[in-house]
Protein backbone atom coordinates (compact mmCIF):
# COMPACT_ATOMS: atom_id res chain seq x y z
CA UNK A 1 -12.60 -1.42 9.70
CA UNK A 2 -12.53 -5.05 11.25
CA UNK A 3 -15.92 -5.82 13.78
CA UNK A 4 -14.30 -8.93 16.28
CA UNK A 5 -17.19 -11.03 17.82
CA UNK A 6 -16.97 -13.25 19.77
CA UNK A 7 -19.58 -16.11 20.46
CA UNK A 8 -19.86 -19.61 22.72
CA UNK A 9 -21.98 -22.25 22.26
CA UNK A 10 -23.11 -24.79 24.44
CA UNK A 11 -19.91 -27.28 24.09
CA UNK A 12 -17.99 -24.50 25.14
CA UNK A 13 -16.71 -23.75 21.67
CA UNK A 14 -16.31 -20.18 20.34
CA UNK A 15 -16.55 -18.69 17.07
CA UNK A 16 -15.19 -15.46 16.23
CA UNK A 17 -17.25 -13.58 14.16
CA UNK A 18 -15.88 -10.89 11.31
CA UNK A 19 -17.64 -8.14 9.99
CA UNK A 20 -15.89 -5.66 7.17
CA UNK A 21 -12.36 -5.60 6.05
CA UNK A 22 -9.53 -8.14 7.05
CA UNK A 23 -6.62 -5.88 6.51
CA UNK A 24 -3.41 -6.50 7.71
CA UNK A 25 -3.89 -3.76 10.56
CA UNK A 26 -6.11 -6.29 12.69
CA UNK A 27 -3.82 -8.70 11.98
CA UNK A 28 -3.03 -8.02 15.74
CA UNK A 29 -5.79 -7.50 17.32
CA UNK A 30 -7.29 -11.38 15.56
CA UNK A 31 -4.54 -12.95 16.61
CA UNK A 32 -4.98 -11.44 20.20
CA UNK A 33 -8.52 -12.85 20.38
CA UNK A 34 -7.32 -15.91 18.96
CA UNK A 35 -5.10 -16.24 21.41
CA UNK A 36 -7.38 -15.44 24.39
CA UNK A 37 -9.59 -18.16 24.02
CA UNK A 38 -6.38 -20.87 23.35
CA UNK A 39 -7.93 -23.42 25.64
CA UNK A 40 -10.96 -23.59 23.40
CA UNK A 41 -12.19 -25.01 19.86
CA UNK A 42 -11.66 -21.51 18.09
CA UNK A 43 -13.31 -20.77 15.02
CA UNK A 44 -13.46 -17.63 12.50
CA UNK A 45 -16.50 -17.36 10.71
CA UNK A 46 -15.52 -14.59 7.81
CA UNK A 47 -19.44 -14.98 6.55
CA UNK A 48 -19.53 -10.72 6.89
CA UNK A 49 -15.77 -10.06 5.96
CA UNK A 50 -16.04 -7.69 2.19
CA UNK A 51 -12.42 -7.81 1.82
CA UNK A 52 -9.36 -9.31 2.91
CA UNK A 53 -5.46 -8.49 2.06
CA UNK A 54 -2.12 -10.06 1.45
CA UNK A 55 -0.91 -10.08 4.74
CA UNK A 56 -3.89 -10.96 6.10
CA UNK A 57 -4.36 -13.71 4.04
CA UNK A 58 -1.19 -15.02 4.84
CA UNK A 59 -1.91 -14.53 8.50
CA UNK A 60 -5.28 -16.86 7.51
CA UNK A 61 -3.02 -19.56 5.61
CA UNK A 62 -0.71 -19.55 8.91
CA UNK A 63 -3.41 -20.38 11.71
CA UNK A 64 -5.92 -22.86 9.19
CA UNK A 65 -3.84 -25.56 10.55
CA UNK A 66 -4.90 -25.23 14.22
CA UNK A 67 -8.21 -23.80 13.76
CA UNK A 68 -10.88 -24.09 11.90
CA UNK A 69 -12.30 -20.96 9.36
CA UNK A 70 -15.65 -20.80 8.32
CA UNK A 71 -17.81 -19.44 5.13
CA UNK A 72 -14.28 -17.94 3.52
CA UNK A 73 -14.80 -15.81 0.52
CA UNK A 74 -14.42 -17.67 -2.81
CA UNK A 75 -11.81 -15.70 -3.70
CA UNK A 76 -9.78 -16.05 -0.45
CA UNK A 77 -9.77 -19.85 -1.07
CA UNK A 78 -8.39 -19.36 -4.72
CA UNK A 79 -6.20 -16.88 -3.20
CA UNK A 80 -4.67 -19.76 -0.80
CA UNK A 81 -4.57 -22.01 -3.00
CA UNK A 82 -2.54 -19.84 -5.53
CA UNK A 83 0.21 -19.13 -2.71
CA UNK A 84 0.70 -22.87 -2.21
CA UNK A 85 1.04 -24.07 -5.78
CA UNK A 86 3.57 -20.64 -6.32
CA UNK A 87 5.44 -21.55 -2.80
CA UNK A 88 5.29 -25.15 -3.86
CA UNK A 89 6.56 -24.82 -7.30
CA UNK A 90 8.90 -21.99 -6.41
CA UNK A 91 10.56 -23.72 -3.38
CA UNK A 92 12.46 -26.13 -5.25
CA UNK A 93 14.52 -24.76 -7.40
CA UNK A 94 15.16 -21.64 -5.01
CA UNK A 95 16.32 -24.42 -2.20
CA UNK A 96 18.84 -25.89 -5.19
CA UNK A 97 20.30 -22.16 -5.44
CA UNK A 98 20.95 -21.39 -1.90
CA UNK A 99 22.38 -24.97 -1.12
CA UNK A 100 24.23 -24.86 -4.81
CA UNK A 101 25.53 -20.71 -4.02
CA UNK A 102 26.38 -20.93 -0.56
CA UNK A 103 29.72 -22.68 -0.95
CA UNK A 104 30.59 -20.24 -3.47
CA UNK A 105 30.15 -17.31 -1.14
CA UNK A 106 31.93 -18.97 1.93
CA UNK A 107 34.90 -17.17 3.07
């Protein structure tokens, strides 16, 4: 179970506050409150958050970019980091096989 929140402080900024699991179930529901307060600094603050999963985390590395995420598990931030040095290392030569293949499977 995922606990959502929410709290503003005086600049008008709001943090969203996690409590249990980050599973990819709420996936939803975050990105709903994320999006409700779009006008606003948003931050998550996953201080309380015991567990977190792959698609979750994903959903995490997707929206660091536009907000920002606060007291992350250390084993969320290896986690992230993993994916980009795998997606980073792996993109490469998987881009040189499509673009190298595709003519071969043209019509």
């Amino acid at each position: 179970m995922l606990k959502i929140t929410p709290t503003q402080d005086e600049n008008k900024s709001v943090t969203l506050h996690l409590t249990g699991q980050l599973t990819g179930e709420y996936v939803a529901e975050l990105q709903k409150a994320l999006n409700a307060g779009q006008s606003q600094k948003i931050a998550l603050d996953l201080s309380n958050v015991t567990f977190v999963d792959r698609e979750a985390m994903m959903f995490l590395c997707g929206v660091k970019s536009r907000i920002s995420i606060e007291s992350i598990p250390s084993y969320v931030i290896r986690w992230i980091e993993q994916e980009f040095r795998c997606r980073s290392s792996h993109r490469e030569p998987q881009d040189q096989f499509h673009s190298r293949n595709s003519s071969r499977f043209r019509g």
